[in-house]
N, C-alpha and C. Protein backbone atom coordinates (compact mmCIF):
# COMPACT_ATOMS: atom_id res chain seq x y z
N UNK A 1 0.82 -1.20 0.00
CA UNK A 1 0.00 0.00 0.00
C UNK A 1 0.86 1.26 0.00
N UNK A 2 2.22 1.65 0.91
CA UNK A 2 2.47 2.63 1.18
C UNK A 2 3.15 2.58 -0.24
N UNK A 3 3.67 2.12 -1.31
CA UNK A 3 4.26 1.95 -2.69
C UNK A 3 3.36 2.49 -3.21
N UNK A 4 2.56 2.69 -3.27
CA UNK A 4 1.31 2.99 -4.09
C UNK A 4 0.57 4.42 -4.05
N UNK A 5 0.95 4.81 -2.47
CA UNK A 5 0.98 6.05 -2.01
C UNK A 5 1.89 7.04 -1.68
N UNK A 6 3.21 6.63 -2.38
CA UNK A 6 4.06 7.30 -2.59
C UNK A 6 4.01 7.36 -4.32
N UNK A 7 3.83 6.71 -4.72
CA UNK A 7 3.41 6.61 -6.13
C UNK A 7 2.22 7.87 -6.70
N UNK A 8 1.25 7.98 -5.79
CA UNK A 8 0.35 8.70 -6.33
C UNK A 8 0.86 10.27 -5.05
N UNK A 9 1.86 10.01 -4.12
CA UNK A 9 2.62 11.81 -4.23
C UNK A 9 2.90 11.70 -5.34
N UNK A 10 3.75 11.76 -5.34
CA UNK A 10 4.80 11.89 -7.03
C UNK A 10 3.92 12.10 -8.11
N UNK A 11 2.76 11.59 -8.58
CA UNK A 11 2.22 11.70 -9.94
C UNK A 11 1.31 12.96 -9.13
N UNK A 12 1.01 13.48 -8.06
CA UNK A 12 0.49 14.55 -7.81
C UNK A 12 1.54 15.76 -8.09
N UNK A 13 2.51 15.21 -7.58
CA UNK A 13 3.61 16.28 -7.92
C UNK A 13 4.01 16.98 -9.20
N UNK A 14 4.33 15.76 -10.38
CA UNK A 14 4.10 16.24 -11.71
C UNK A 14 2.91 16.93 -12.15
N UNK A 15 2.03 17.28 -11.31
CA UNK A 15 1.00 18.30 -11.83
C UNK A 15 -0.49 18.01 -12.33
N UNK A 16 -1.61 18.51 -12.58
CA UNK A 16 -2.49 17.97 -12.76
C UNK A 16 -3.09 18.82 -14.18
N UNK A 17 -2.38 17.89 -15.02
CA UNK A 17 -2.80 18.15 -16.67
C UNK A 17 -3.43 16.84 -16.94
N UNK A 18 -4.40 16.57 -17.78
CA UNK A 18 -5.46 15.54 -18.50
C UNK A 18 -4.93 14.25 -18.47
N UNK A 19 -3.52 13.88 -18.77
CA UNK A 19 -3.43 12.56 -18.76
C UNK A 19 -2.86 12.46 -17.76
N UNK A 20 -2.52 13.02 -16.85
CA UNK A 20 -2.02 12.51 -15.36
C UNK A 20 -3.40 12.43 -14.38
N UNK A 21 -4.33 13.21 -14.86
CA UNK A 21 -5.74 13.00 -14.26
C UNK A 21 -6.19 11.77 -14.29
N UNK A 22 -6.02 11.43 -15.54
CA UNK A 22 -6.52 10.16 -15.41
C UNK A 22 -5.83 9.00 -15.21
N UNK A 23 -4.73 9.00 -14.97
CA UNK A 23 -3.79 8.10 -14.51
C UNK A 23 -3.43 7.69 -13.27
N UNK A 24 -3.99 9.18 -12.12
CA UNK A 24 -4.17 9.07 -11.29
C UNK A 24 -5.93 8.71 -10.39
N UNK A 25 -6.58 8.80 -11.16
CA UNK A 25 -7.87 8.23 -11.00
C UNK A 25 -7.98 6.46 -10.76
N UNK A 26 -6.96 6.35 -12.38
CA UNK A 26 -6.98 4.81 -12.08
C UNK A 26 -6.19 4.67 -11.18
N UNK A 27 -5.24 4.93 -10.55
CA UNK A 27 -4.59 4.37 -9.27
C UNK A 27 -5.27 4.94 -8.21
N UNK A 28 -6.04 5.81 -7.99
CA UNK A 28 -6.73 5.71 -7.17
C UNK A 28 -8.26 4.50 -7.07
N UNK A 29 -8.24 4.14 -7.69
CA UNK A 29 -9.17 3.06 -7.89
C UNK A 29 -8.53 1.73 -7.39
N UNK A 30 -6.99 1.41 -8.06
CA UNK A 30 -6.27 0.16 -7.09
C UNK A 30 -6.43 0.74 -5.80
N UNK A 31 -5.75 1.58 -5.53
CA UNK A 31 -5.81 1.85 -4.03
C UNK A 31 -7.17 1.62 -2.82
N UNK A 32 -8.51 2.21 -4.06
CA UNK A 32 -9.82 1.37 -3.57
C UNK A 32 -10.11 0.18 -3.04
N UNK A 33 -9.33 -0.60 -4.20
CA UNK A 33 -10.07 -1.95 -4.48
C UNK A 33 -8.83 -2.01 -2.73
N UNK A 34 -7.51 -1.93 -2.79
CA UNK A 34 -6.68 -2.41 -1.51
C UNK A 34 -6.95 -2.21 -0.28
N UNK A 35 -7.86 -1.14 -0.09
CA UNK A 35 -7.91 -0.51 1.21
C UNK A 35 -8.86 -1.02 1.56
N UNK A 36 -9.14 -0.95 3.14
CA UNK A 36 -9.80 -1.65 3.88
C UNK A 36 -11.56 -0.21 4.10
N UNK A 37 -10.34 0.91 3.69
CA UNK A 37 -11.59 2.05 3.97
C UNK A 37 -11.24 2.90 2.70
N UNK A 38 -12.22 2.28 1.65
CA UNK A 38 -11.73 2.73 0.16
C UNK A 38 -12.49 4.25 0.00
N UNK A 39 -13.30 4.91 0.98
CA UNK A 39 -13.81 6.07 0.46
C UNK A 39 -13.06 7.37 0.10
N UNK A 40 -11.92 7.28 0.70
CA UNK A 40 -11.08 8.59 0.41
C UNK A 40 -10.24 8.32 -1.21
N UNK A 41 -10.63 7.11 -1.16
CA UNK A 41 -9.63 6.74 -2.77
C UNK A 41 -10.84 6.99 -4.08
N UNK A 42 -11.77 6.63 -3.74
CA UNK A 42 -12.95 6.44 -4.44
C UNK A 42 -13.42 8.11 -4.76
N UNK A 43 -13.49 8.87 -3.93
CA UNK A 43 -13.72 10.50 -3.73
C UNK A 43 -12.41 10.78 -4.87
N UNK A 44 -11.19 10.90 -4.30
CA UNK A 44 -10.75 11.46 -4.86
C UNK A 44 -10.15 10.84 -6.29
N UNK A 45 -10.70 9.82 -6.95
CA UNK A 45 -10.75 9.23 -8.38
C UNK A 45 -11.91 9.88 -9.28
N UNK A 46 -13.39 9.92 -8.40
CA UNK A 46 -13.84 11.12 -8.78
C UNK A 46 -13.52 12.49 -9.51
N UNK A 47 -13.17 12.78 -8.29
CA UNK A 47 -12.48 14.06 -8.49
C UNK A 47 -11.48 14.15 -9.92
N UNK A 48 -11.24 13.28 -9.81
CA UNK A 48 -9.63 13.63 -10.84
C UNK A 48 -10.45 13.40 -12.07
N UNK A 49 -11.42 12.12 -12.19
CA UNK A 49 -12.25 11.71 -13.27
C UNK A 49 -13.32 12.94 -13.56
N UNK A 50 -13.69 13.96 -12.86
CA UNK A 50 -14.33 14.83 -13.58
C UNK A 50 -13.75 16.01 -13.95
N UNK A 51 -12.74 16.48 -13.28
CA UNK A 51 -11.69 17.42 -13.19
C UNK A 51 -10.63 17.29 -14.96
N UNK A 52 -10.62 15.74 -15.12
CA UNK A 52 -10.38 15.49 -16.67
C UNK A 52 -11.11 15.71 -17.71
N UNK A 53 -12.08 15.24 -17.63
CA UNK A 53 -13.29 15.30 -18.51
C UNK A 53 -13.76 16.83 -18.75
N UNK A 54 -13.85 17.93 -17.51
CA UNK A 54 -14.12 18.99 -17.72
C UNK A 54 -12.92 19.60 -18.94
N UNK A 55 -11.57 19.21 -18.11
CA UNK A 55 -10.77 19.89 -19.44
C UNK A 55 -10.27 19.58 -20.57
N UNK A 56 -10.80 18.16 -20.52
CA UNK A 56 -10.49 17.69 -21.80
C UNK A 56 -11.43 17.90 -22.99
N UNK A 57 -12.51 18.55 -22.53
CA UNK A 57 -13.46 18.91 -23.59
C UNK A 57 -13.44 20.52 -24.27
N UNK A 58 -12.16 21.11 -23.75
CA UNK A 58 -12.31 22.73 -23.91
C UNK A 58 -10.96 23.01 -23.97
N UNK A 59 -10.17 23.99 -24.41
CA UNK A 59 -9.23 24.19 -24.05
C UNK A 59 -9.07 25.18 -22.61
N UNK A 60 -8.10 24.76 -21.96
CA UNK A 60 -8.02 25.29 -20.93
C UNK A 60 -7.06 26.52 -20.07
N UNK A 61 -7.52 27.37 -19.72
CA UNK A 61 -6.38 28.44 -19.57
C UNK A 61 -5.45 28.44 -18.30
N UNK A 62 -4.19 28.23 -18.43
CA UNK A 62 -3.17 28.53 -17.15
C UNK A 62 -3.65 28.53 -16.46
N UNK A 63 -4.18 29.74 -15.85
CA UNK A 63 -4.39 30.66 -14.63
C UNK A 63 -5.73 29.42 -14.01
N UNK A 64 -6.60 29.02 -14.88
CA UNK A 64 -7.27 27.84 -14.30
C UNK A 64 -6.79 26.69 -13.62
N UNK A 65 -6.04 26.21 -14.50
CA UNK A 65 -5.28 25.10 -13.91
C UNK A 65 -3.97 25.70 -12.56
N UNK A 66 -3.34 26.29 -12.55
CA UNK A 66 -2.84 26.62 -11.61
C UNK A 66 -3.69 27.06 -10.11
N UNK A 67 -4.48 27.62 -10.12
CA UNK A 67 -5.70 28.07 -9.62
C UNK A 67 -6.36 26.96 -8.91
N UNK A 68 -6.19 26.11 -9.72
CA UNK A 68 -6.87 24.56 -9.05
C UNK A 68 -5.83 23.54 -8.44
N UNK A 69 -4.36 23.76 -9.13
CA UNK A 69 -3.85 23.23 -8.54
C UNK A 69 -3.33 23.68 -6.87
N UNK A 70 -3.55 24.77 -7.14
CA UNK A 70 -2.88 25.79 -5.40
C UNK A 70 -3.99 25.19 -4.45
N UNK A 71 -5.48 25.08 -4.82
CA UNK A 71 -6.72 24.71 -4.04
C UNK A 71 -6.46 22.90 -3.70
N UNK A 72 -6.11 22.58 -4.68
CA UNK A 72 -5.91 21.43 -3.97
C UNK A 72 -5.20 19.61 -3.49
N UNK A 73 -3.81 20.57 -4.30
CA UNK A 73 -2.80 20.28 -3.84
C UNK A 73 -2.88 20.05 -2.69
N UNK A 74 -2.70 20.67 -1.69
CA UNK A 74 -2.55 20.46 -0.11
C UNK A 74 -3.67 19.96 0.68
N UNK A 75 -4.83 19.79 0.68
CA UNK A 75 -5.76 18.39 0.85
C UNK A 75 -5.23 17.45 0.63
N UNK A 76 -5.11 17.12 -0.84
CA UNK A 76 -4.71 15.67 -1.38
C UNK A 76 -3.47 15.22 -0.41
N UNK A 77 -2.33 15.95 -0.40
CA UNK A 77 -1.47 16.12 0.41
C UNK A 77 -1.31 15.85 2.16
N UNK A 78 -2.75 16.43 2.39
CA UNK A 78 -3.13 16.04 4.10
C UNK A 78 -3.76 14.21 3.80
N UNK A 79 -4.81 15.04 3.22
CA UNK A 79 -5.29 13.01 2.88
C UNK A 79 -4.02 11.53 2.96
N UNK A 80 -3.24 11.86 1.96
CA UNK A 80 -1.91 11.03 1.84
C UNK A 80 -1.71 10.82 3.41
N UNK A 81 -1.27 12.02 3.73
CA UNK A 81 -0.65 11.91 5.06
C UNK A 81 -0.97 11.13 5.88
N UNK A 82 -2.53 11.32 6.42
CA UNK A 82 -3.31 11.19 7.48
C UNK A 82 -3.92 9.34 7.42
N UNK A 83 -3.72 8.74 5.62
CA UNK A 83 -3.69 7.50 5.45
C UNK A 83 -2.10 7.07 6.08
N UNK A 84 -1.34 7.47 5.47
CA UNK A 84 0.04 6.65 5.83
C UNK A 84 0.39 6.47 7.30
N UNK A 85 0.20 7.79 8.50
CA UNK A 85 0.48 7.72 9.70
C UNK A 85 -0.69 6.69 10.57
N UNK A 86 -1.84 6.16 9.68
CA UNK A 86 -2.43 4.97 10.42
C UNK A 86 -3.40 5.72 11.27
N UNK A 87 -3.89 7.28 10.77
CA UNK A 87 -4.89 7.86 11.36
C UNK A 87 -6.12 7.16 11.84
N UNK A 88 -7.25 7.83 12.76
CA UNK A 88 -8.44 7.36 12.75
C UNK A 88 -9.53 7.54 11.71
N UNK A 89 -10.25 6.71 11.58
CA UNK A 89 -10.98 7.25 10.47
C UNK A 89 -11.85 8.74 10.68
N UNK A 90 -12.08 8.86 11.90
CA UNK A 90 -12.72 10.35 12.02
C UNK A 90 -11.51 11.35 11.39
N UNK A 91 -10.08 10.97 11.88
CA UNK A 91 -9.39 11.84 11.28
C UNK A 91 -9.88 11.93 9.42
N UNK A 92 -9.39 10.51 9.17
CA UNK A 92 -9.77 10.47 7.49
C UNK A 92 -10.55 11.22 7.03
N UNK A 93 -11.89 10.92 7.72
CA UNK A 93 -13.24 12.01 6.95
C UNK A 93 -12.91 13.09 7.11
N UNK A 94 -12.50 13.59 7.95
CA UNK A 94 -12.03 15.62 8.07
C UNK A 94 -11.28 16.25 7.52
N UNK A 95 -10.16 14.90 6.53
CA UNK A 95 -9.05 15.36 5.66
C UNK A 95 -10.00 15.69 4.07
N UNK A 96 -10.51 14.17 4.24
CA UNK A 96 -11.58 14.30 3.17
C UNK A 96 -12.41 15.33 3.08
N UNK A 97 -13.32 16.12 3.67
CA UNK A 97 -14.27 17.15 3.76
C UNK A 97 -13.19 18.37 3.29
N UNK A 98 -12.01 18.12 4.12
CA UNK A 98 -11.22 19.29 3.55
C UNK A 98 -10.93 19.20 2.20
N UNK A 99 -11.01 18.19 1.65
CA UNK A 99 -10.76 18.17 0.06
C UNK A 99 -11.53 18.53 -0.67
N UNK A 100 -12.34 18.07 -0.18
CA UNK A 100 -14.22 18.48 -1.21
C UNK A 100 -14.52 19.50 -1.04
N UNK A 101 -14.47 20.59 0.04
CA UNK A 101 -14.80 21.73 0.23
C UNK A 101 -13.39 22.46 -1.01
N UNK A 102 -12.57 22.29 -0.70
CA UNK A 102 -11.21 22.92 -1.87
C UNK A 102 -11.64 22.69 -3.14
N UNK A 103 -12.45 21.32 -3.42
CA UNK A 103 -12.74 21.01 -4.60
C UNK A 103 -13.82 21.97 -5.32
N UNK A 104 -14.91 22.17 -4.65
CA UNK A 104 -15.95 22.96 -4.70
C UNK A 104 -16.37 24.32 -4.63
N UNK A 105 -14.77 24.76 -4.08
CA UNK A 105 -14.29 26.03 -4.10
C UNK A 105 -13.32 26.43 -5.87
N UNK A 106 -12.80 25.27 -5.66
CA UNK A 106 -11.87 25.26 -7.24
C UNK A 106 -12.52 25.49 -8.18
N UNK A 107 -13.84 24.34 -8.27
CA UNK A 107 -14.08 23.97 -9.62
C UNK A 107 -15.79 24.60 -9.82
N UNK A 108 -15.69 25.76 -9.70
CA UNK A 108 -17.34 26.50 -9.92
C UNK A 108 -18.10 25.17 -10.53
């Protein structure tokens, strides 16, 4: 598991342009199927799966994508975290809420 979540830092790190969206969706989906509490993987495969689709149908401007990446970068980032240190799941959901609220703030 933790291979997998160091795997998906790193492909967060390279940035979030269309085919890393979806590359990271599908590994967030293994990470689903592995985990014992697949909702934070499942949310944020979502996420990446509509977050692609929105820009893959338009062209998209910088200042958007950067804009989205500053929002929520650092959720995804707490999330990671708060899985690897063997948090509680109350912690989990509060990392999560923090993501979705960033998300929903990002993505009018």
């Amino acid at each position: 598991m933790s291979r997998n979540l160091q795997q998906l830092r790193e492909m967060l790190q390279e940035g979030l342009y269309v085919d890393n969206l979806w590359q990271l969706a599908s590994l967030c989906k293994d990470l689903a199927m592995d985990d014992p509490y697949p909702l934070p993987f499942f949310v944020m495969r979502q996420v990446f799966m509509e977050i692609a689709t929105s820009w893959d149908e338009r062209p998209l401007p910088v200042d958007e994508a950067n804009y989205v990446k500053s929002k929520m970068l650092k959720p995804l980032e707490d999330i990671i975290q708060t899985i690897e240190v063997g948090a509680s799941k109350d912690e989990i959901f509060d990392r999560l809420n923090d993501f979705v609220i960033a998300w929903l703030i990002a993505l009018p």
